[in-house]
C-alpha atoms as a PDB file:
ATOM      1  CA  UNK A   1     136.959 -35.515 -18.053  1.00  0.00           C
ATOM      2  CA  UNK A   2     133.327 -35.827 -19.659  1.00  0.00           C
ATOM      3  CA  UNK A   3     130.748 -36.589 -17.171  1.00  0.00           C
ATOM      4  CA  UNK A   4     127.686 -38.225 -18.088  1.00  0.00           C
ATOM      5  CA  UNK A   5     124.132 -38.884 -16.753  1.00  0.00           C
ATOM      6  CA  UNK A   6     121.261 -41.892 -16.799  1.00  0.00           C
ATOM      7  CA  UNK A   7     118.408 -40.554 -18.981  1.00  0.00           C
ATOM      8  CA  UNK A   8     114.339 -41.650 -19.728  1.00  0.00           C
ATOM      9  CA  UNK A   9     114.724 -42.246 -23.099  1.00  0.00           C
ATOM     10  CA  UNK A  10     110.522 -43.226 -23.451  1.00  0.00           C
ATOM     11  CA  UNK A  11     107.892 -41.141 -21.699  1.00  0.00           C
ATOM     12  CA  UNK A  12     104.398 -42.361 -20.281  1.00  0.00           C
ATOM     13  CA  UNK A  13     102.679 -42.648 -23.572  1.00  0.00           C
ATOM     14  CA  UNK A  14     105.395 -45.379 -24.589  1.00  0.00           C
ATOM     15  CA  UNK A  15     103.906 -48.505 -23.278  1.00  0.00           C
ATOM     16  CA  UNK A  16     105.795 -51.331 -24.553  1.00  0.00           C
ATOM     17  CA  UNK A  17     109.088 -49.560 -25.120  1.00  0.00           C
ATOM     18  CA  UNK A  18     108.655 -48.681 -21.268  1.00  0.00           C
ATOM     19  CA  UNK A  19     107.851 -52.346 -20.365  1.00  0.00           C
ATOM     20  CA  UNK A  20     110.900 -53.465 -22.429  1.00  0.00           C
ATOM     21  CA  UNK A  21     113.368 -51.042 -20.493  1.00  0.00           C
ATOM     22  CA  UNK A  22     112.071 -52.121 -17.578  1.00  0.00           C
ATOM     23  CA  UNK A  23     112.960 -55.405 -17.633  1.00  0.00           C
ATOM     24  CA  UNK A  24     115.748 -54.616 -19.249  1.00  0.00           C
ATOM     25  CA  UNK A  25     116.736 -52.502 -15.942  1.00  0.00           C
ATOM     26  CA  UNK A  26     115.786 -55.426 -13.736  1.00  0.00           C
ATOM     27  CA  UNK A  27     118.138 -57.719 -15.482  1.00  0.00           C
ATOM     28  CA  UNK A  28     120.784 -55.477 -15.960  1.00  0.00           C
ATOM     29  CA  UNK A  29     120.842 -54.313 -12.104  1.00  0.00           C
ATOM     30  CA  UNK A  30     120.523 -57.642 -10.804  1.00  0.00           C
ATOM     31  CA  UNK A  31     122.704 -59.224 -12.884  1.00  0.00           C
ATOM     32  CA  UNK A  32     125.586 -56.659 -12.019  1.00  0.00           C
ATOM     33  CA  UNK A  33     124.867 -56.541  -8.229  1.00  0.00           C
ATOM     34  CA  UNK A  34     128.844 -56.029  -7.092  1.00  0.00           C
ATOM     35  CA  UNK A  35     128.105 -52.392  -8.519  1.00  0.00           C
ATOM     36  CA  UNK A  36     124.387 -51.968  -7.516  1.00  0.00           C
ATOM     37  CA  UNK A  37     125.168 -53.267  -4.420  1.00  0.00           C
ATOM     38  CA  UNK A  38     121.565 -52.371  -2.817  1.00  0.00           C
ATOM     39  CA  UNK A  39     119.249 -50.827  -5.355  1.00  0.00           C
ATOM     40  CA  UNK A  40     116.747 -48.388  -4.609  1.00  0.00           C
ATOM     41  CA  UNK A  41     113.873 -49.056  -5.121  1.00  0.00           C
ATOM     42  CA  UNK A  42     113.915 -52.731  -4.127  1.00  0.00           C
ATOM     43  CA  UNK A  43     114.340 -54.927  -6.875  1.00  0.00           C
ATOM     44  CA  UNK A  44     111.569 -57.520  -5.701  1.00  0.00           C
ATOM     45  CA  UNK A  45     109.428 -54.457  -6.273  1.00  0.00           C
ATOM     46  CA  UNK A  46     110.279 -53.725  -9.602  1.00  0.00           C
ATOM     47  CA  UNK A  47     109.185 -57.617 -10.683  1.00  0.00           C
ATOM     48  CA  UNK A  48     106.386 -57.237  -8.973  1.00  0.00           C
ATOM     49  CA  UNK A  49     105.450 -54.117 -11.137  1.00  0.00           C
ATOM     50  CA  UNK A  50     106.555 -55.941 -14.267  1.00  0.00           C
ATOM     51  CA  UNK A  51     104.362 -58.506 -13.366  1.00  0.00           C
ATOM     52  CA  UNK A  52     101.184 -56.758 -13.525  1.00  0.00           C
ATOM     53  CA  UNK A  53     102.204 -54.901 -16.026  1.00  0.00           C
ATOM     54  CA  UNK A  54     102.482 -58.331 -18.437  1.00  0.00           C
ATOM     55  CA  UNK A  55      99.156 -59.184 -16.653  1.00  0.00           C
ATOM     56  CA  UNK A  56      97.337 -56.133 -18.183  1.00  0.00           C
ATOM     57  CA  UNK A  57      99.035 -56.528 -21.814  1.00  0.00           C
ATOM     58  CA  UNK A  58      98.012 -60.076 -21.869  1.00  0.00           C
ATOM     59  CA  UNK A  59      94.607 -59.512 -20.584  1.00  0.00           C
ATOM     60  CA  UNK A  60      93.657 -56.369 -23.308  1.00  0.00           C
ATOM     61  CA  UNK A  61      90.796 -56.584 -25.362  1.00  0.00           C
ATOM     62  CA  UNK A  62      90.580 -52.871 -26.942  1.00  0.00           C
ATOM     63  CA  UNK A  63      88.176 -52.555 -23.891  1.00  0.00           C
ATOM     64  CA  UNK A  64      88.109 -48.287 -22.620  1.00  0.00           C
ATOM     65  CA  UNK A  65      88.960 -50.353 -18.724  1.00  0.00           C
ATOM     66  CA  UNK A  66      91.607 -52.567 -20.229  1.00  0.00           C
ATOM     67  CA  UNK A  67      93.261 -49.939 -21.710  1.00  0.00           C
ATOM     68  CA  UNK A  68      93.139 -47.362 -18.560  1.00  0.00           C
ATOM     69  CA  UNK A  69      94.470 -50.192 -16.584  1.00  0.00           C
ATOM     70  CA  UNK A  70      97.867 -50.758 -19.092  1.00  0.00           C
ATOM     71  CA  UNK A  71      97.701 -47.077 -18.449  1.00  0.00           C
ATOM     72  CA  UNK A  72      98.127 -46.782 -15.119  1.00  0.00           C
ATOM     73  CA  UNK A  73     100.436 -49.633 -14.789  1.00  0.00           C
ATOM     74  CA  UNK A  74     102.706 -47.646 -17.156  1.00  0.00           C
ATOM     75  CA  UNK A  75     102.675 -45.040 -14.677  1.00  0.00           C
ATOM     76  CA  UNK A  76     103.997 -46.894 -12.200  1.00  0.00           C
ATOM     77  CA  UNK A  77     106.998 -48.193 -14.084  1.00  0.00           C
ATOM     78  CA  UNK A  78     107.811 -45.166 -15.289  1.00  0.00           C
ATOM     79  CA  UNK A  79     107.661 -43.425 -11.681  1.00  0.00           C
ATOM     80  CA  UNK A  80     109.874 -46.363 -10.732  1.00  0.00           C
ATOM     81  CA  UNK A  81     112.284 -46.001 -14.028  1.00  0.00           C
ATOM     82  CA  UNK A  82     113.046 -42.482 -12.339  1.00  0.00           C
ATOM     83  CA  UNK A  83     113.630 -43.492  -8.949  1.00  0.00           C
ATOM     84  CA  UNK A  84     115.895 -45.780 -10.470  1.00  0.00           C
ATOM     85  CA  UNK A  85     117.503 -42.993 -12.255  1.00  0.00           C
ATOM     86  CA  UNK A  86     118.060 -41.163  -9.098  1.00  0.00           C
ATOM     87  CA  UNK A  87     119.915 -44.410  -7.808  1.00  0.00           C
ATOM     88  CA  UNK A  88     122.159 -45.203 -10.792  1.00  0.00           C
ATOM     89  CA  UNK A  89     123.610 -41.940 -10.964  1.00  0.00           C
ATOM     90  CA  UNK A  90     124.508 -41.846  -7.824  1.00  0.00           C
ATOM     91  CA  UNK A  91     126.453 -44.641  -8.231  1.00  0.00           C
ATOM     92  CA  UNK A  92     127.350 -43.808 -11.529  1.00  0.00           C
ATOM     93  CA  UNK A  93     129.170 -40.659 -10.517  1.00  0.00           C
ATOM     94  CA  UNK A  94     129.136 -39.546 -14.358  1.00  0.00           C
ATOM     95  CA  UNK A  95     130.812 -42.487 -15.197  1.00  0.00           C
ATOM     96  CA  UNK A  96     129.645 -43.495 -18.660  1.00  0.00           C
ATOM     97  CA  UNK A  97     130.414 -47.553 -18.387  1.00  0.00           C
ATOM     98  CA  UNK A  98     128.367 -48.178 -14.940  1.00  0.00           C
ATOM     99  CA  UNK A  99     125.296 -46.461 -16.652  1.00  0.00           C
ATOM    100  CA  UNK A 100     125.598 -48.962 -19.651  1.00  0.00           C
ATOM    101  CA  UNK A 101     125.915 -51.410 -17.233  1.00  0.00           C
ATOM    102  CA  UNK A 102     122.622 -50.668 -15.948  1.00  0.00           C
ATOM    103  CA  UNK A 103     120.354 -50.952 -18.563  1.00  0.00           C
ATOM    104  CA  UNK A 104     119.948 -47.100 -19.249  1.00  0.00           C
ATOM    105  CA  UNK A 105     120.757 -45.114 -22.031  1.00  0.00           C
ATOM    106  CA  UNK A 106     123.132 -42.141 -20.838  1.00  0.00           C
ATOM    107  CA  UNK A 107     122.606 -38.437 -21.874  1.00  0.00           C
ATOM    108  CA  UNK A 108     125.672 -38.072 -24.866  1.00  0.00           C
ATOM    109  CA  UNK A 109     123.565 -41.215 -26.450  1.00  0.00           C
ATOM    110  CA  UNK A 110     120.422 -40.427 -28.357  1.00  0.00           C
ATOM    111  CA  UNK A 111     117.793 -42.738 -29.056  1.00  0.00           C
ATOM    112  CA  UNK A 112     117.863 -44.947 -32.049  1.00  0.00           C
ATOM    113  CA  UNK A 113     114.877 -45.302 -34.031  1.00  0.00           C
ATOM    114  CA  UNK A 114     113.662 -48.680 -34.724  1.00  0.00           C
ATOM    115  CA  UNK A 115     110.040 -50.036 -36.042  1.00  0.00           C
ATOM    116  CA  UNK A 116     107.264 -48.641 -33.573  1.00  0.00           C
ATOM    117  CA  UNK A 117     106.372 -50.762 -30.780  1.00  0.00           C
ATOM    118  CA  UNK A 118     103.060 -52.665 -30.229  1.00  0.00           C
ATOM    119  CA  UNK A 119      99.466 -50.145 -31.292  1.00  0.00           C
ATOM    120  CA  UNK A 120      96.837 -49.575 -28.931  1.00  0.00           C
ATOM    121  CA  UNK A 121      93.450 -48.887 -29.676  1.00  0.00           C
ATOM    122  CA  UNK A 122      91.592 -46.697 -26.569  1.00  0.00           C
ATOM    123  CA  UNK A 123      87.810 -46.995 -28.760  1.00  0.00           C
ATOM    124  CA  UNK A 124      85.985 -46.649 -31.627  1.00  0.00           C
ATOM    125  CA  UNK A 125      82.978 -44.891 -31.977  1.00  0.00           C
ATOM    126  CA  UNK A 126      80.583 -44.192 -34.739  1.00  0.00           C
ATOM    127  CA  UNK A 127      82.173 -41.836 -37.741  1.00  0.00           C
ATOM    128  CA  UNK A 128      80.563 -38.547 -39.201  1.00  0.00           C
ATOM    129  CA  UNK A 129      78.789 -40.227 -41.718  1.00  0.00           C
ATOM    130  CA  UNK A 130      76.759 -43.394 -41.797  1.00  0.00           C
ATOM    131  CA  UNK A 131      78.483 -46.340 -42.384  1.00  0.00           C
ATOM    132  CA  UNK A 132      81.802 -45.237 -40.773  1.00  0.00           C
ATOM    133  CA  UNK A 133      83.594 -45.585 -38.085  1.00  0.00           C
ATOM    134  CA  UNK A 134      86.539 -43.406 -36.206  1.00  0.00           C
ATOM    135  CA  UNK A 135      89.517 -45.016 -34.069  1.00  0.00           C
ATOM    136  CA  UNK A 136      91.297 -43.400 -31.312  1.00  0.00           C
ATOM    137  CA  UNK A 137      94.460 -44.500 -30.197  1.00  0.00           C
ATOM    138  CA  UNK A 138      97.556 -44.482 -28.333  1.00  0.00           C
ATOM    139  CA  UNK A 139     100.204 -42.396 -29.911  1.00  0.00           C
ATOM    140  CA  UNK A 140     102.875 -44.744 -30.818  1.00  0.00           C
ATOM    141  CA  UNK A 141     106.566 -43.332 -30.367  1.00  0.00           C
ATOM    142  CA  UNK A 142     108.242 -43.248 -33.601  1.00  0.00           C
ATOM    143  CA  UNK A 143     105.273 -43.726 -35.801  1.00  0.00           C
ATOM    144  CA  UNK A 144     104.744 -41.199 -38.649  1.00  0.00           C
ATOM    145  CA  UNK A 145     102.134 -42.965 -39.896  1.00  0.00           C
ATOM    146  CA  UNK A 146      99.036 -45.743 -39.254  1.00  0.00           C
ATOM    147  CA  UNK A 147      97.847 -48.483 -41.079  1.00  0.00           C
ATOM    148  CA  UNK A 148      94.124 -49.219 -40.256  1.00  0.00           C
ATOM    149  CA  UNK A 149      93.342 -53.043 -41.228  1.00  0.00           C
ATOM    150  CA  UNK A 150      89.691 -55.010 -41.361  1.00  0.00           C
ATOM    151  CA  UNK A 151      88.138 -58.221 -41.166  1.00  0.00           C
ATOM    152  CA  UNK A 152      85.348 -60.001 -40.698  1.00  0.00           C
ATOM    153  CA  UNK A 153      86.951 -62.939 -38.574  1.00  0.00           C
ATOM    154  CA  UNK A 154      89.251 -62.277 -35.657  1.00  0.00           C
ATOM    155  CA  UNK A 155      91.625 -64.449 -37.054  1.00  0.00           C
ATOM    156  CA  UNK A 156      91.675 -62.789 -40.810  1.00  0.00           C
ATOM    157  CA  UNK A 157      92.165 -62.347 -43.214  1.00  0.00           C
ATOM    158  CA  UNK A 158      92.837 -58.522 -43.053  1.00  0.00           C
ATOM    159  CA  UNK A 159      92.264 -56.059 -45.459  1.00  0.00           C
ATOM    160  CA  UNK A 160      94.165 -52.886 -45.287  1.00  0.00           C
ATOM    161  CA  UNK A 161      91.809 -49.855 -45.537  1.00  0.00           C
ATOM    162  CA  UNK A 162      94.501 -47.488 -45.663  1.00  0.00           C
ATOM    163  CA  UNK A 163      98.255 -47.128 -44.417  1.00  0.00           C
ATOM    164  CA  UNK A 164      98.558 -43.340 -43.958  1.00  0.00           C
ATOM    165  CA  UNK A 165      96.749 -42.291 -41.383  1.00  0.00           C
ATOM    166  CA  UNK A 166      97.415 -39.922 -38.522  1.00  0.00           C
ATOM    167  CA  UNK A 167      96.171 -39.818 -35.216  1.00  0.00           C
ATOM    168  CA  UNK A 168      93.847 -37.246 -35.833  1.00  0.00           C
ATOM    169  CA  UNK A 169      92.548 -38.634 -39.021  1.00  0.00           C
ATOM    170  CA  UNK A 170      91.653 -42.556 -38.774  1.00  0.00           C
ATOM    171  CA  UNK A 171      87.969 -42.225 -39.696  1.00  0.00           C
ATOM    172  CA  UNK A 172      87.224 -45.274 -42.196  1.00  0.00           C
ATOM    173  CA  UNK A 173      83.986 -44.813 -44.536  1.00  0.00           C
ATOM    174  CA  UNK A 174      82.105 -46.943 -47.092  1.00  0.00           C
ATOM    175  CA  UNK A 175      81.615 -49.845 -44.350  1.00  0.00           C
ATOM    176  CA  UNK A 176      78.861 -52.195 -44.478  1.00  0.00           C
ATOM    177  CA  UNK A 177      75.836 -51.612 -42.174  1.00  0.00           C
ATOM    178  CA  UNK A 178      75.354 -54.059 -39.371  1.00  0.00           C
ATOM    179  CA  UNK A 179      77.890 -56.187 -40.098  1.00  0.00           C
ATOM    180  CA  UNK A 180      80.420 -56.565 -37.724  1.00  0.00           C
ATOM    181  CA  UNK A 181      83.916 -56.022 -38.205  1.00  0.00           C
ATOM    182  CA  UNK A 182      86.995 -56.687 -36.763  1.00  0.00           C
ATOM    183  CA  UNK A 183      89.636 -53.347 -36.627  1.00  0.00           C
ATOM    184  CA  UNK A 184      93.343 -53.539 -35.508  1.00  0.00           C
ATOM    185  CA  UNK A 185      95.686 -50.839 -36.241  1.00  0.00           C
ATOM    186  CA  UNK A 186      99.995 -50.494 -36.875  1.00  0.00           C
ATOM    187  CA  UNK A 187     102.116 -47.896 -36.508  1.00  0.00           C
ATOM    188  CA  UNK A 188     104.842 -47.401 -38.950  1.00  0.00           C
ATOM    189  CA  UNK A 189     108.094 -45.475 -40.052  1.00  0.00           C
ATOM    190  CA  UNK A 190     110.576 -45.800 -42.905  1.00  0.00           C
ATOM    191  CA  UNK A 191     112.319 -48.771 -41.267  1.00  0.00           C
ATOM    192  CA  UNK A 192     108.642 -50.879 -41.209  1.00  0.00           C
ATOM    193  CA  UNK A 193     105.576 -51.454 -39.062  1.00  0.00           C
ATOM    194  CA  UNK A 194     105.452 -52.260 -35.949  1.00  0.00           C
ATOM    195  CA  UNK A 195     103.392 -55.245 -34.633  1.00  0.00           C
ATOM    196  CA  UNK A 196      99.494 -54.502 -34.588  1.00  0.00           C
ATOM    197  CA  UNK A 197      97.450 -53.980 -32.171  1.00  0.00           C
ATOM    198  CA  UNK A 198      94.680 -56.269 -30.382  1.00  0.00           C
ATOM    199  CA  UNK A 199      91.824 -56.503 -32.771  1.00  0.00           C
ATOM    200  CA  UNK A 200      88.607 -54.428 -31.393  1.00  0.00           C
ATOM    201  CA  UNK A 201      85.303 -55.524 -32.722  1.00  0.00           C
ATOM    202  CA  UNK A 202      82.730 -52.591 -34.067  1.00  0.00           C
ATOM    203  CA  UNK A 203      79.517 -52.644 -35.981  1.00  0.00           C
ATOM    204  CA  UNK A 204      78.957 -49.590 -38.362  1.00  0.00           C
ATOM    205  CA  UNK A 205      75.656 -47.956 -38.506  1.00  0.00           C
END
């Protein structure tokens, strides 16, 4: 008989799909609690954790502390995701059912891709030549490519600058000088974009 194991489908780096599986965890655990009789870690601790964790995403600005603090909150979950791991295939025992039940992927199943999750800018700084400026970002799992968008309102309208960038190359030129603009940036795939990111405000020199 085929055994099977709970996996991390998402590593650090994957903020939102992270948060997602998460809750997904939570409500999967306690909603099937005559198998997961007494989870470990406490389940009143994983809310807690998902908690901040929507805190931080609703509180970012494209702000370098903003960002390090979504960071280190995805840390956490994903140290607890593991732990929870542990747990589930313990009680698991290979059985492939009881991991579906909760909430994980198991190790015969491999991820589906779907439209990259939510963009994060970390900063933007001044580009190599006047007038331009240079976005770095989160990676964004799934995401072969990245549309950079403008405007001068927060609210838009946007103008797409260009929509195949890479990580490594998202420096915009031809900007105007001392006006300031807003930036937000999407990853994207052949199935779409994903939603964009929090619009960060920059004025080119």
């Amino acid at each position: 008989m085929k055994s099977f194991t709970a996996v991390l489908h998402c590593k650090v780096r994957d903020t939102e799909k992270l948060y997602q599986l998460a809750r997904k965890v939570h409500t999967f655990l306690n909603t099937n609690q005559d198998i997961f009789t007494d989870p470990d870690p406490d389940l009143a601790k994983l809310l807690v954790e998902l908690n901040k964790m929507k805190d931080c995403l609703n509180a970012k600005d494209g702000s370098k502390q903003k960002n390090q603090a979504i960071t280190d909150q995805t840390v956490v979950l994903c140290t607890l995701l593991k732990d929870y791991i542990v747990y589930v295939n313990k009680i698991a025992q290979g059985d492939r059912g009881i991991i579906l039940l909760s909430g994980f992927d198991y190790n015969d199943e491999p991820a589906i891709r779907e439209i990259p999750a939510r963009a994060l800018i970390k900063r933007i700084e001044d580009g190599s030549t006047p007038c331009s400026f240079k976005v770095y970002a989160e990676r964004v799992d799934g995401a072969d490519r990245y549309k950079v968008e403008t405007a001068t309102n927060i609210d838009g309208p946007w103008t797409t600058v260009t929509d195949h960038a890479s990580l490594r190359n998202m420096e915009m030129r031809d900007q105007i000088r001392g006006l300031t603009i807003y930036i937000r940036i999407s990853g994207g795939n052949t199935l779409g974009w994903g939603p964009p990111s929090e619009p960060a405000a920059f004025m080119p020199r």
